[in-house]
N, C-alpha and C. Protein backbone atom coordinates (compact mmCIF):
# COMPACT_ATOMS: atom_id res chain seq x y z
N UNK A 1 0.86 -1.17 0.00
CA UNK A 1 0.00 0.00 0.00
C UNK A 1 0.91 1.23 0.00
N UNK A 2 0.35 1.77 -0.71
CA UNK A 2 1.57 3.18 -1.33
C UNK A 2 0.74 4.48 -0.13
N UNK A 3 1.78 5.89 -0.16
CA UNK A 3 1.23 6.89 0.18
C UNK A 3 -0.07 6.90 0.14
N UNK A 4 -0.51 7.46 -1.56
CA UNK A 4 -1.85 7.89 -2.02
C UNK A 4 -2.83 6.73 -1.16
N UNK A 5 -2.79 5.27 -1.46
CA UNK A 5 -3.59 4.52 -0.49
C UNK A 5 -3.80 5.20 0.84
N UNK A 6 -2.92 5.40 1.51
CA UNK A 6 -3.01 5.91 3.03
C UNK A 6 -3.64 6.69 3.18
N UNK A 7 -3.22 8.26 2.10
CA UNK A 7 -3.69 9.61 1.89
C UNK A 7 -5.35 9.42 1.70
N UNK A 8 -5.89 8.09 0.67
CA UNK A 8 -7.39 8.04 0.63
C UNK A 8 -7.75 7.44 2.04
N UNK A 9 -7.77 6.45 2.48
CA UNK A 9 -7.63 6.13 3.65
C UNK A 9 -8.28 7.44 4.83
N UNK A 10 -6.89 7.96 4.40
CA UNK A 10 -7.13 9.03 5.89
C UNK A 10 -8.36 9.95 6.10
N UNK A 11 -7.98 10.39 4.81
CA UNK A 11 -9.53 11.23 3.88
C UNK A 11 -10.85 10.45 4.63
N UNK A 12 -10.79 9.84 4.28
CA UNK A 12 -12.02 8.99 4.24
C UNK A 12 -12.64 8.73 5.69
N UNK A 13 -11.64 8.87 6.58
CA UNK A 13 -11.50 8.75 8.07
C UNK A 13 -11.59 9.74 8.44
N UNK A 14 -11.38 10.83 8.03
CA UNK A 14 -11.52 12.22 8.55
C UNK A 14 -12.80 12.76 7.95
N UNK A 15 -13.56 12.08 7.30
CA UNK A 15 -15.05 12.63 6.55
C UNK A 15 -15.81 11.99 7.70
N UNK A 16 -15.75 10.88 7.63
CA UNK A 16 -16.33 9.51 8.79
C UNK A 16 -16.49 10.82 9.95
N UNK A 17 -14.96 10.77 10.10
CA UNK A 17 -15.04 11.49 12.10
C UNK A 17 -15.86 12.79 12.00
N UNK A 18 -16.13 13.65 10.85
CA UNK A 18 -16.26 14.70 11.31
C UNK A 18 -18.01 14.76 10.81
N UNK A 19 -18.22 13.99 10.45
CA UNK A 19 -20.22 13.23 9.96
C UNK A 19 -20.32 13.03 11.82
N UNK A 20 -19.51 11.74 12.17
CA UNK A 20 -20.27 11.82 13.21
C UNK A 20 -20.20 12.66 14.26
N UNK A 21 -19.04 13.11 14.30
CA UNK A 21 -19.31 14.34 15.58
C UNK A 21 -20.08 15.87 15.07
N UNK A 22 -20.48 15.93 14.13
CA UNK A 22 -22.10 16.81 13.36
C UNK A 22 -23.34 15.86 14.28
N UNK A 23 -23.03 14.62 14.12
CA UNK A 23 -24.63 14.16 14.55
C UNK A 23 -24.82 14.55 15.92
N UNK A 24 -23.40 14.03 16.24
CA UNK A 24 -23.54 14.50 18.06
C UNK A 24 -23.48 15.58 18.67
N UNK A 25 -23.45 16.10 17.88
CA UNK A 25 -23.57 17.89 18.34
C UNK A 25 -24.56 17.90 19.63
N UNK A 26 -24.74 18.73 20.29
CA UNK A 26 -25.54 19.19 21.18
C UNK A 26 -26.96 19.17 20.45
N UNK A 27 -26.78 20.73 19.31
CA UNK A 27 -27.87 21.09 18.56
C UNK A 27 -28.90 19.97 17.72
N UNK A 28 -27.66 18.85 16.93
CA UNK A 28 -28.23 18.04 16.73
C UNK A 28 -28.91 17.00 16.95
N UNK A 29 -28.37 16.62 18.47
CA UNK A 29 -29.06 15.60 19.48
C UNK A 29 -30.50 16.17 19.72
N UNK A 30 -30.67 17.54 20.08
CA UNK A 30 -31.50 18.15 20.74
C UNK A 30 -32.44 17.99 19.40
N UNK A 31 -32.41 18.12 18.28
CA UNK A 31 -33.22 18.76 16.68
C UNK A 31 -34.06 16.40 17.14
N UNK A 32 -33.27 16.08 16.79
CA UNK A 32 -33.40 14.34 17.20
C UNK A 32 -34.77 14.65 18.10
N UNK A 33 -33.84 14.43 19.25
CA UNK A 33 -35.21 14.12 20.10
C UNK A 33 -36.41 14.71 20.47
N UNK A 34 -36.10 16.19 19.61
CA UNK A 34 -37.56 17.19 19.61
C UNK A 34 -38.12 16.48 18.53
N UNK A 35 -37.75 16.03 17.10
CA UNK A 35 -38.59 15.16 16.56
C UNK A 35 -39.19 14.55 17.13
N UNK A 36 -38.37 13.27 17.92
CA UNK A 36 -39.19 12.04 17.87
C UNK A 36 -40.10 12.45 19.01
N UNK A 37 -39.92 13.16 19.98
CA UNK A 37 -40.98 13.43 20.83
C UNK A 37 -42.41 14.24 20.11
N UNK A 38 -42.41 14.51 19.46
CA UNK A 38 -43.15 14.94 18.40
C UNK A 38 -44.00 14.25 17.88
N UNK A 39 -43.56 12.85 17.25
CA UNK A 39 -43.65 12.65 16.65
C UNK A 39 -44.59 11.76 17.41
N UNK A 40 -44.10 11.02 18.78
CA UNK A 40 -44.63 10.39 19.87
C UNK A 40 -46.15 10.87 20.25
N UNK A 41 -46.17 12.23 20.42
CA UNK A 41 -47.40 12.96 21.00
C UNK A 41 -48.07 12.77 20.14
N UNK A 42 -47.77 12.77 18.82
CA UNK A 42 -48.67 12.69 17.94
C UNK A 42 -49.42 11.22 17.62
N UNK A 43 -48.61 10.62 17.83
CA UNK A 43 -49.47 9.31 18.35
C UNK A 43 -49.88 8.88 19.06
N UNK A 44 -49.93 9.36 20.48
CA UNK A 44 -50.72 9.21 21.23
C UNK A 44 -51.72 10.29 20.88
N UNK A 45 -51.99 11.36 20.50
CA UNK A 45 -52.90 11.97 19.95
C UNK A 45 -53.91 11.60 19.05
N UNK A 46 -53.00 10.74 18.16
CA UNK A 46 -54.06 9.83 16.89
C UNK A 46 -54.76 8.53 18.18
N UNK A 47 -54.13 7.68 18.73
CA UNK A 47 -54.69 6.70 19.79
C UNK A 47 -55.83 7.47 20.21
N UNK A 48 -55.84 8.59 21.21
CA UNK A 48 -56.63 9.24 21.88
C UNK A 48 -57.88 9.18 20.93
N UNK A 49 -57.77 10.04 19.66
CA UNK A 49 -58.92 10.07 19.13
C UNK A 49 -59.83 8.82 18.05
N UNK A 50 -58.79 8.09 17.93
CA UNK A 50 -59.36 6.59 17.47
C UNK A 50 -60.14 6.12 18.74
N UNK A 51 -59.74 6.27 19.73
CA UNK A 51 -60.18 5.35 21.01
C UNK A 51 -62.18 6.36 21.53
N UNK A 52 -61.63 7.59 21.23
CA UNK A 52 -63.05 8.42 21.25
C UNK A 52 -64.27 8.19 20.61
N UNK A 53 -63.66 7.88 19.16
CA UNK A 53 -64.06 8.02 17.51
C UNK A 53 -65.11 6.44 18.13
N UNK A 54 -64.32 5.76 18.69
CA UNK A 54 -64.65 4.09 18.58
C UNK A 54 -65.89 3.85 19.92
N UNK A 55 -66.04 5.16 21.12
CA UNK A 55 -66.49 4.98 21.90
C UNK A 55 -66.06 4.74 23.11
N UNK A 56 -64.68 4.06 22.92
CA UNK A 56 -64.36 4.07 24.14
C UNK A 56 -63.88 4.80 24.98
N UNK A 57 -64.30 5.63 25.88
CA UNK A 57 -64.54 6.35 26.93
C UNK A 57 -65.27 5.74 28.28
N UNK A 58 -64.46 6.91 29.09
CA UNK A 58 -65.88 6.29 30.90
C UNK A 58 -65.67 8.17 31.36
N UNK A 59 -66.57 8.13 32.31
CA UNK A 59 -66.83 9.24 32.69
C UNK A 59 -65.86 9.22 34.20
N UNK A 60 -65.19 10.10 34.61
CA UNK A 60 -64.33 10.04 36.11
C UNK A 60 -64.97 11.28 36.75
N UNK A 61 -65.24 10.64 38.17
CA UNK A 61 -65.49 11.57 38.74
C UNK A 61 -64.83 11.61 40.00
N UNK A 62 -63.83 12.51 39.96
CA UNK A 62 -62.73 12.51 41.12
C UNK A 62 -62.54 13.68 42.04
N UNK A 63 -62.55 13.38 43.47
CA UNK A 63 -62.11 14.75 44.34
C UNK A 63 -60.39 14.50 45.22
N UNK A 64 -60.00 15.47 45.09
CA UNK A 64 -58.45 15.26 45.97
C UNK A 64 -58.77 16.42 47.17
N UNK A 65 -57.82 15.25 48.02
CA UNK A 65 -57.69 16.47 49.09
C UNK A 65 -56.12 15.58 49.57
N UNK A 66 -56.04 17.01 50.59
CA UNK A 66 -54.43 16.72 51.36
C UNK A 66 -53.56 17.97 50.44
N UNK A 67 -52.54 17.19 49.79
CA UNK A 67 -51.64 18.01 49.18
C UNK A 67 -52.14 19.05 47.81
N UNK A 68 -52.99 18.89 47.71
CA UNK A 68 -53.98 19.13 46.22
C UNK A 68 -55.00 19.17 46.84
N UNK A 69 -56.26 20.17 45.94
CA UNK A 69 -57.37 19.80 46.66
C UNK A 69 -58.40 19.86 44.95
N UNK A 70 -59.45 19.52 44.78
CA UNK A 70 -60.10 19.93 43.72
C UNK A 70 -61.10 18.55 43.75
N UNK A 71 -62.69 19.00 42.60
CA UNK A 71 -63.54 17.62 42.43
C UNK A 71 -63.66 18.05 40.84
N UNK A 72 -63.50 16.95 39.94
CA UNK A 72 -63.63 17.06 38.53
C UNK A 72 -64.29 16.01 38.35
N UNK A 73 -65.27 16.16 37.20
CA UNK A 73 -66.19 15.39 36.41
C UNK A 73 -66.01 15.50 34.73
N UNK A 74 -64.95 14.35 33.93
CA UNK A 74 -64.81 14.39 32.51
C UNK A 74 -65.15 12.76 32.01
N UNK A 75 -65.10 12.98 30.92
CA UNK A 75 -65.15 12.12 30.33
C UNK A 75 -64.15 11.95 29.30
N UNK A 76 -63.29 10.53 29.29
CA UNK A 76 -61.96 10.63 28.67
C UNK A 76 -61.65 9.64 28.21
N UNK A 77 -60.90 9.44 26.86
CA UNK A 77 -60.78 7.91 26.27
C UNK A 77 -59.91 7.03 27.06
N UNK A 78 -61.13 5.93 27.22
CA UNK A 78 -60.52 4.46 27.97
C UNK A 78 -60.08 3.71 27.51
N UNK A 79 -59.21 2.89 28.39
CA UNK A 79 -59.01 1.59 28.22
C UNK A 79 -58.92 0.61 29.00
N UNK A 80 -59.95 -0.38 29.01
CA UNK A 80 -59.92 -1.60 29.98
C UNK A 80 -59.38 -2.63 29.44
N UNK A 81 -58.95 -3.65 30.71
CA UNK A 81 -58.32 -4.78 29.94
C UNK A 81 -58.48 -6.19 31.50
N UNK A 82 -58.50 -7.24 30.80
CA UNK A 82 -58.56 -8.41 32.28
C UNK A 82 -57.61 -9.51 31.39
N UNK A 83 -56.45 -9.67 31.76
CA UNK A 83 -55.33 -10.29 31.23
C UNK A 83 -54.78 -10.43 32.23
N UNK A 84 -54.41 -12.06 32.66
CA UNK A 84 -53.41 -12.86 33.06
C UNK A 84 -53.27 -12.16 34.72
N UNK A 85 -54.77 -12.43 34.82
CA UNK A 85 -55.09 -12.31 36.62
C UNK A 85 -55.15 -10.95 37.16
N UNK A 86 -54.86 -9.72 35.85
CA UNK A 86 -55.04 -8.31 36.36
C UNK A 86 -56.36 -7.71 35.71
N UNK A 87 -56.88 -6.47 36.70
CA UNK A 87 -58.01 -6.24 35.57
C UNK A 87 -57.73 -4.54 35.93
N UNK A 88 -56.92 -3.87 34.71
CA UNK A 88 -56.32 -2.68 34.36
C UNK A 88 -57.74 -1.91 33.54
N UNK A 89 -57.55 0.00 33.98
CA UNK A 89 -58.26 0.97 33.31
C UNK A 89 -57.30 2.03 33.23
N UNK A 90 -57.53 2.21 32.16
CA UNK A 90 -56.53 3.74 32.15
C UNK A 90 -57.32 5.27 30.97
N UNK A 91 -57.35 6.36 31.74
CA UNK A 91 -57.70 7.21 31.56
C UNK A 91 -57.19 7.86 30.77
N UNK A 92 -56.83 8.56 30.04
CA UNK A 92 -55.93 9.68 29.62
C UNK A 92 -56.29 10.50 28.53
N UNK A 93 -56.35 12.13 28.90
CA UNK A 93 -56.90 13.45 28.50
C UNK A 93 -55.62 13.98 27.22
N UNK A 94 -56.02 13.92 25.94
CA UNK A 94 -55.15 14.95 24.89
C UNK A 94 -54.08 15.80 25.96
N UNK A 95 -55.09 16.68 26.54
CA UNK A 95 -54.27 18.03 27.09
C UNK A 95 -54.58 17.83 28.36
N UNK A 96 -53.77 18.16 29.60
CA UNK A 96 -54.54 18.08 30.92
C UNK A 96 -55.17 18.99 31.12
N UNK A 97 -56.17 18.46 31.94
CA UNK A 97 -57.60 19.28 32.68
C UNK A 97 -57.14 19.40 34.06
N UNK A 98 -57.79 21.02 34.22
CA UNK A 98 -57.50 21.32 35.38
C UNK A 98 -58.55 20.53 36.43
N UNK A 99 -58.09 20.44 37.66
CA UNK A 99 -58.61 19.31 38.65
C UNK A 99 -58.10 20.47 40.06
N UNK A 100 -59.08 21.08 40.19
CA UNK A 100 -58.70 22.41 41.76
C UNK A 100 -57.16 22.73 41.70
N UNK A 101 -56.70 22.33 42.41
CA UNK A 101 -55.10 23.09 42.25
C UNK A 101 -53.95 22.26 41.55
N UNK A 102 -54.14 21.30 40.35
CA UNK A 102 -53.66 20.36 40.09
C UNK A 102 -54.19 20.55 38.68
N UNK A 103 -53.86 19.66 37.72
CA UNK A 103 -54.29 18.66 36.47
C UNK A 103 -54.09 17.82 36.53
N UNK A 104 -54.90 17.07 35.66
CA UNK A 104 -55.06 15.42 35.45
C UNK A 104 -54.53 15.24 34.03
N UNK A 105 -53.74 14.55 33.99
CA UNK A 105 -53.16 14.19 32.36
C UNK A 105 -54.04 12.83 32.04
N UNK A 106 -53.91 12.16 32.98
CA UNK A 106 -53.70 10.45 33.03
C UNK A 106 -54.37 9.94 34.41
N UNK A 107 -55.14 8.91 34.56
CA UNK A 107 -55.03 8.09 35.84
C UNK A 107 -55.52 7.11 35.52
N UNK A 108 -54.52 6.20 36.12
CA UNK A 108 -54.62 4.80 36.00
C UNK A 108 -55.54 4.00 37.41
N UNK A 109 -56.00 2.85 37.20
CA UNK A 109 -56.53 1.68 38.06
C UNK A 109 -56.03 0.44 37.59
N UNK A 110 -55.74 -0.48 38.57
CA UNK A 110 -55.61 -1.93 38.46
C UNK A 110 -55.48 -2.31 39.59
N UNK A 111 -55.82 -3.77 39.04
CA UNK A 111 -56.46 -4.42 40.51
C UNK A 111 -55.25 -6.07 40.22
N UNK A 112 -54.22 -6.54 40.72
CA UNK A 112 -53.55 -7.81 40.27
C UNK A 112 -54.74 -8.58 41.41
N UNK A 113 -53.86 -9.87 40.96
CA UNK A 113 -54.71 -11.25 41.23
C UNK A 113 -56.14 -11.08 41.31
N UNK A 114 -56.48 -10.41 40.23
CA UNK A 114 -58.41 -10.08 40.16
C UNK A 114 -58.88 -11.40 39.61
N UNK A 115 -60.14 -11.42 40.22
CA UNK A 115 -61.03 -13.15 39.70
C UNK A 115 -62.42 -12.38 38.94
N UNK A 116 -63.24 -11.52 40.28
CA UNK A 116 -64.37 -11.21 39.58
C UNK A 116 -64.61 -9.75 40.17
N UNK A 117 -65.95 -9.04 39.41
CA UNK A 117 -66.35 -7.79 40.45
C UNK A 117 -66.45 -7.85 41.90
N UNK A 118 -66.08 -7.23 42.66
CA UNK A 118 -65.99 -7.09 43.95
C UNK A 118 -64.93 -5.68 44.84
N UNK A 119 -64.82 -5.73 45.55
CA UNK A 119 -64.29 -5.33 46.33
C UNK A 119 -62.67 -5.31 46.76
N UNK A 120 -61.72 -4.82 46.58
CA UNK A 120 -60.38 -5.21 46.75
C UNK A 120 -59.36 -4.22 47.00
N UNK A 121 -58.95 -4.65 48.37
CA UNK A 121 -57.91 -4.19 49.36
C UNK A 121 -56.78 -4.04 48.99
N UNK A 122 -55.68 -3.03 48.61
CA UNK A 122 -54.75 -3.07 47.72
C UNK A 122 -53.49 -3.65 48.78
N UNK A 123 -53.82 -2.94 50.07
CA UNK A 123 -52.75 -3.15 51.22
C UNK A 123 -52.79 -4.89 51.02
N UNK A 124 -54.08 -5.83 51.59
CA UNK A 124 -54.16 -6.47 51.81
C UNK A 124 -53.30 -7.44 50.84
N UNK A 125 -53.59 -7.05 49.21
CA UNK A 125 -53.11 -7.61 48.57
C UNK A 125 -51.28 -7.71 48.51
N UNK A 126 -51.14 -6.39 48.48
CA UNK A 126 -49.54 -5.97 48.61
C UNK A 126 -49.25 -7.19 49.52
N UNK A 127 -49.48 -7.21 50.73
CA UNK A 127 -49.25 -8.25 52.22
C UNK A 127 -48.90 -9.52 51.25
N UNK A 128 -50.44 -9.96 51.11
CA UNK A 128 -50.12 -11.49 50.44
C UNK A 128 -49.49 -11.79 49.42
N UNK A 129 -49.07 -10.95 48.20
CA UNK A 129 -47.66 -10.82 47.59
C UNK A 129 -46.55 -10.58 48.03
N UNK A 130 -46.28 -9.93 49.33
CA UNK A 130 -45.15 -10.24 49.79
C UNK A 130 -44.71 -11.42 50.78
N UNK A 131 -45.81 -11.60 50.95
CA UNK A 131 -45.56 -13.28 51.58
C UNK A 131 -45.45 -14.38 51.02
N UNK A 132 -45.87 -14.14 49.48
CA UNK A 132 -45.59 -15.14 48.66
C UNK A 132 -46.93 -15.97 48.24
N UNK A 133 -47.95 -15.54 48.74
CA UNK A 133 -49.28 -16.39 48.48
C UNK A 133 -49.55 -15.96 46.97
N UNK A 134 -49.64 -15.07 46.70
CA UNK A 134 -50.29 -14.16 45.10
C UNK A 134 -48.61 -13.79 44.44
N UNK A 135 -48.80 -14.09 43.29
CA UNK A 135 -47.45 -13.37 41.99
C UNK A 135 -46.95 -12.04 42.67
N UNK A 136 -45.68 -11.56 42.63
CA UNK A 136 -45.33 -10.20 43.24
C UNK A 136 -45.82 -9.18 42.31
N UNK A 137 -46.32 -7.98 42.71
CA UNK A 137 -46.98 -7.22 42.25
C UNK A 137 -46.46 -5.79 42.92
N UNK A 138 -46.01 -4.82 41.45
CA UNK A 138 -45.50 -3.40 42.04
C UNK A 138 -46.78 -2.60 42.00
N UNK A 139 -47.12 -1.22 43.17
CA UNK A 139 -48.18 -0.72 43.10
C UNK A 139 -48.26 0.34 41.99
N UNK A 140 -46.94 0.62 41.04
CA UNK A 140 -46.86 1.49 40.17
C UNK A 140 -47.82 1.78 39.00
N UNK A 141 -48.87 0.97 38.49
CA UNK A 141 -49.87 0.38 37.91
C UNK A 141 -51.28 0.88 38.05
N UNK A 142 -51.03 1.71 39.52
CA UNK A 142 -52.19 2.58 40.00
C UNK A 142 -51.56 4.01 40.44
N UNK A 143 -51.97 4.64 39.31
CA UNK A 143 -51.63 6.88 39.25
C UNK A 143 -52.08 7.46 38.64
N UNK A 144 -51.87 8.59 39.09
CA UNK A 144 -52.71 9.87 38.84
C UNK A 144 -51.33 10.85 38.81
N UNK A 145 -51.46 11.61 37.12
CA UNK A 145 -50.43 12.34 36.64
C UNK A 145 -51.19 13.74 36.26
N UNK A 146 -50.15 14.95 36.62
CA UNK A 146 -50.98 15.63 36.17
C UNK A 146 -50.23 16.48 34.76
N UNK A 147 -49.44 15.92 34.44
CA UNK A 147 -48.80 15.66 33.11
C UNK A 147 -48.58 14.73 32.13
N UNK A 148 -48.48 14.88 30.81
CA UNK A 148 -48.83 13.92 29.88
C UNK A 148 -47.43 12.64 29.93
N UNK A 149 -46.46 13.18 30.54
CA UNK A 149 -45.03 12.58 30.81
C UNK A 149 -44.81 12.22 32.42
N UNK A 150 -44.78 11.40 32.73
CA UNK A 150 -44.82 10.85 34.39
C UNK A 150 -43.33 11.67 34.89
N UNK A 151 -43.48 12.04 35.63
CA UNK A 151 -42.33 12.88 36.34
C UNK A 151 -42.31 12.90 37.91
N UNK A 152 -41.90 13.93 38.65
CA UNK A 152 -41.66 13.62 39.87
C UNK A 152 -43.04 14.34 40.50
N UNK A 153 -44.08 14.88 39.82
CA UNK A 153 -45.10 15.38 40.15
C UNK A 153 -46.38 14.51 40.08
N UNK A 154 -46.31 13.42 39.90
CA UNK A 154 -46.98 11.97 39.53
C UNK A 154 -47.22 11.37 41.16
N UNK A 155 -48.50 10.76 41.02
CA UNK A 155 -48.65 10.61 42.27
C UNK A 155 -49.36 9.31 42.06
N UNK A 156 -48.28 8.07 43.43
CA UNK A 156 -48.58 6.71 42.96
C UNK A 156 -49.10 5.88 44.04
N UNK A 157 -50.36 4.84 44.19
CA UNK A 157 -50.77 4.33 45.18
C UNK A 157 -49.94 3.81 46.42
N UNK A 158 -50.26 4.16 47.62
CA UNK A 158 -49.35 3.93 48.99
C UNK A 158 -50.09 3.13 49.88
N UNK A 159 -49.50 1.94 49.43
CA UNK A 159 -50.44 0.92 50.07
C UNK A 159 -50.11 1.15 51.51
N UNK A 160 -49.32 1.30 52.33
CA UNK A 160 -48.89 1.62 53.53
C UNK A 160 -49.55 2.79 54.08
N UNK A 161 -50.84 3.04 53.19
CA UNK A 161 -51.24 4.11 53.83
C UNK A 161 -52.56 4.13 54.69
N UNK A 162 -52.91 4.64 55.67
CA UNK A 162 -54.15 4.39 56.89
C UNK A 162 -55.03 5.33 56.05
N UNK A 163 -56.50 5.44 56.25
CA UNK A 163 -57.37 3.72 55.37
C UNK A 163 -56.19 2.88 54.02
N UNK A 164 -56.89 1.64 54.34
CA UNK A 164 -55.99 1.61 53.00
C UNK A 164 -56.35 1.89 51.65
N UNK A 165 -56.09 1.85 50.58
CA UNK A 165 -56.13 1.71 49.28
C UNK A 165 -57.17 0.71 49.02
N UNK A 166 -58.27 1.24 48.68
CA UNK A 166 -59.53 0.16 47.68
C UNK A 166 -60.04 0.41 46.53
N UNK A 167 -59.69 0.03 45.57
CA UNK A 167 -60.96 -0.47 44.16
C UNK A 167 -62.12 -1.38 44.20
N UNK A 168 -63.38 -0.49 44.27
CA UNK A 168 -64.41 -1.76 43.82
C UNK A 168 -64.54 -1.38 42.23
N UNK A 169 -64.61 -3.01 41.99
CA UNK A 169 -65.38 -2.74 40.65
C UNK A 169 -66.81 -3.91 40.13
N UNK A 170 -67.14 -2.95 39.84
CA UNK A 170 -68.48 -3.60 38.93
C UNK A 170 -69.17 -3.79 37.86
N UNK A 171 -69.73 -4.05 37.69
CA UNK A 171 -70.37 -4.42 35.89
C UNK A 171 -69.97 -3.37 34.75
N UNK A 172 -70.52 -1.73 35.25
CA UNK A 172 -70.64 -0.73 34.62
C UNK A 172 -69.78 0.02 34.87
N UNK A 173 -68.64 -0.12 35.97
CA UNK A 173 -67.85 1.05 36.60
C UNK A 173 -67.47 0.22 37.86
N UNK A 174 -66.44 1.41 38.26
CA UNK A 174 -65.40 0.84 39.75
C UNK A 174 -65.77 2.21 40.79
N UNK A 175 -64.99 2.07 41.70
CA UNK A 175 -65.30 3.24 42.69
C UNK A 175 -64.13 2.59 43.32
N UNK A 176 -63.15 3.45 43.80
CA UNK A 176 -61.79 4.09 43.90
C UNK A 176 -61.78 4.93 45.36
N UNK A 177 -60.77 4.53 46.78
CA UNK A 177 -60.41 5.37 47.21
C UNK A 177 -59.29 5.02 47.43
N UNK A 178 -57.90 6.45 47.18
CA UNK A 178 -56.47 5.65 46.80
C UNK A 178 -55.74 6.56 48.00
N UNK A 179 -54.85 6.53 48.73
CA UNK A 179 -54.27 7.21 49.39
C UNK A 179 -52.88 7.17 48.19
N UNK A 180 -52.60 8.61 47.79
CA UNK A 180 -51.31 8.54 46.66
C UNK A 180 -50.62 9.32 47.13
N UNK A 181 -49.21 8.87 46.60
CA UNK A 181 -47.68 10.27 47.45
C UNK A 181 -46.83 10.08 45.72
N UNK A 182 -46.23 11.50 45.88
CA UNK A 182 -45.61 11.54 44.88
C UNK A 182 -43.99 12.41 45.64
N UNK A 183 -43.17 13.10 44.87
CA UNK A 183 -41.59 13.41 45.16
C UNK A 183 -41.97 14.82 45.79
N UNK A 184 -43.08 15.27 45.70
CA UNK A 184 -44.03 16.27 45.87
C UNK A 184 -44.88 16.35 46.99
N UNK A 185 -45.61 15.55 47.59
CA UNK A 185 -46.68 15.73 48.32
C UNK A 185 -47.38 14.09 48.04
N UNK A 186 -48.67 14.17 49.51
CA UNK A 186 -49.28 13.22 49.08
C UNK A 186 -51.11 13.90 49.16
N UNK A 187 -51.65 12.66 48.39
CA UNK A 187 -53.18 13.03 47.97
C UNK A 187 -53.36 11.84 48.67
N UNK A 188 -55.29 11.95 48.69
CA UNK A 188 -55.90 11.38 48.67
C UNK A 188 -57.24 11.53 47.51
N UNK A 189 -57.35 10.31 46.70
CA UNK A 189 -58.30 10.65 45.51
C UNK A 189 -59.47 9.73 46.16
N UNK A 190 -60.57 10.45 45.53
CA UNK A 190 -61.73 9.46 45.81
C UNK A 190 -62.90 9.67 44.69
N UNK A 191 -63.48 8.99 44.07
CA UNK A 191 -64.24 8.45 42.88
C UNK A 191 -64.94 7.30 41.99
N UNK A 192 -65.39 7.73 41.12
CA UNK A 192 -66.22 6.85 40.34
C UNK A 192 -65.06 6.88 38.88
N UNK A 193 -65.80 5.99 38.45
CA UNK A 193 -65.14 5.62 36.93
C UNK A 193 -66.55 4.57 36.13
N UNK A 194 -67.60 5.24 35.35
CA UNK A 194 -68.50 4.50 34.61
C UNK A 194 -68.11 4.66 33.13
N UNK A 195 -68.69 3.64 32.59
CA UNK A 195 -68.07 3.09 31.18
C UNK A 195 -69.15 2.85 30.61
């Protein structure tokens, strides 16, 4: 391999190095992930309104008190689901709605080791998953965000908390009282959810 070989070589290595440290730029990282976040919202935006378009919605009717205080009544595209012993709902608003001194982006329900409608103790359950009777189960699965992005202002069921944590649910709807703490403060939510 002669000079000129090397000389293309090097060239060629010095185009390489200086492509990729353009991509990694600051500016350009930043141009990246403002796309794809973009691009993200926008699909959950299209979801949101397919899920409207299709009917599926429930009506929430929620009051907080403690760290937050407020009572809101919307109606917002749902989603239920009863898969592999859990029976999951999840709420979530385009834009958040104001909720007294707060917004609601999102709030979730689930209930693990669910069989049928009834009544169910989240503490109780937590207990018997940690003793090993029921599959282990994190309480992260049940929140209330008041942003479209979960952050440290997100507030997540505390099973350790006096009353405890209950979901009933029933045919048409559940009824919800959650003691929640977030990096922020803690709530207490209490409500309906009909479908």
């Amino acid at each position: 391999m002669g000079w000129k070989d090397v000389a293309k070589l090097a060239t060629g290595l010095v185009a390489d190095l200086t492509e990729k440290a353009e991509a990694y730029r600051p500016e350009a990282v930043a141009a990246r992930e403002a796309e794809t976040e973009a691009r993200e919202e926008g699909e959950r935006r299209d979801r949101l309104a397919e899920r409207s378009a299709a009917g599926d919605t429930a009506e929430l009717t929620i009051t907080l008190a403690g760290g937050e205080q407020g009572t809101l009544t919307v109606t917002l595209p749902c989603e239920r689901e009863e898969e592999d012993g859990w029976w999951r709902l999840r709420l979530e608003s385009p834009d958040p709605v104001l909720l007294g001194s707060t917004a609601l982006a999102s709030f979730s329900l689930a209930v693990p080791s669910y069989a049928d409608p009834g009544r169910y103790d989240l503490a109780e359950l937590q207990r018997r998953s940690e003793a090993g009777e029921i599959d282990l189960w994190e309480p992260f699965d049940l929140h209330l965000s008041p942003v479209t992005e979960v952050d440290d202002r997100t507030w997540f069921v505390d099973v350790s908390a006096s009353p405890a944590p209950v979901v009933t649910i029933g045919e048409d709807g559940a009824d919800f009282d959650l003691p929640l703490a977030s990096a922020v403060n803690a709530i207490r939510a209490v409500g309906t959810v009909r479908w």
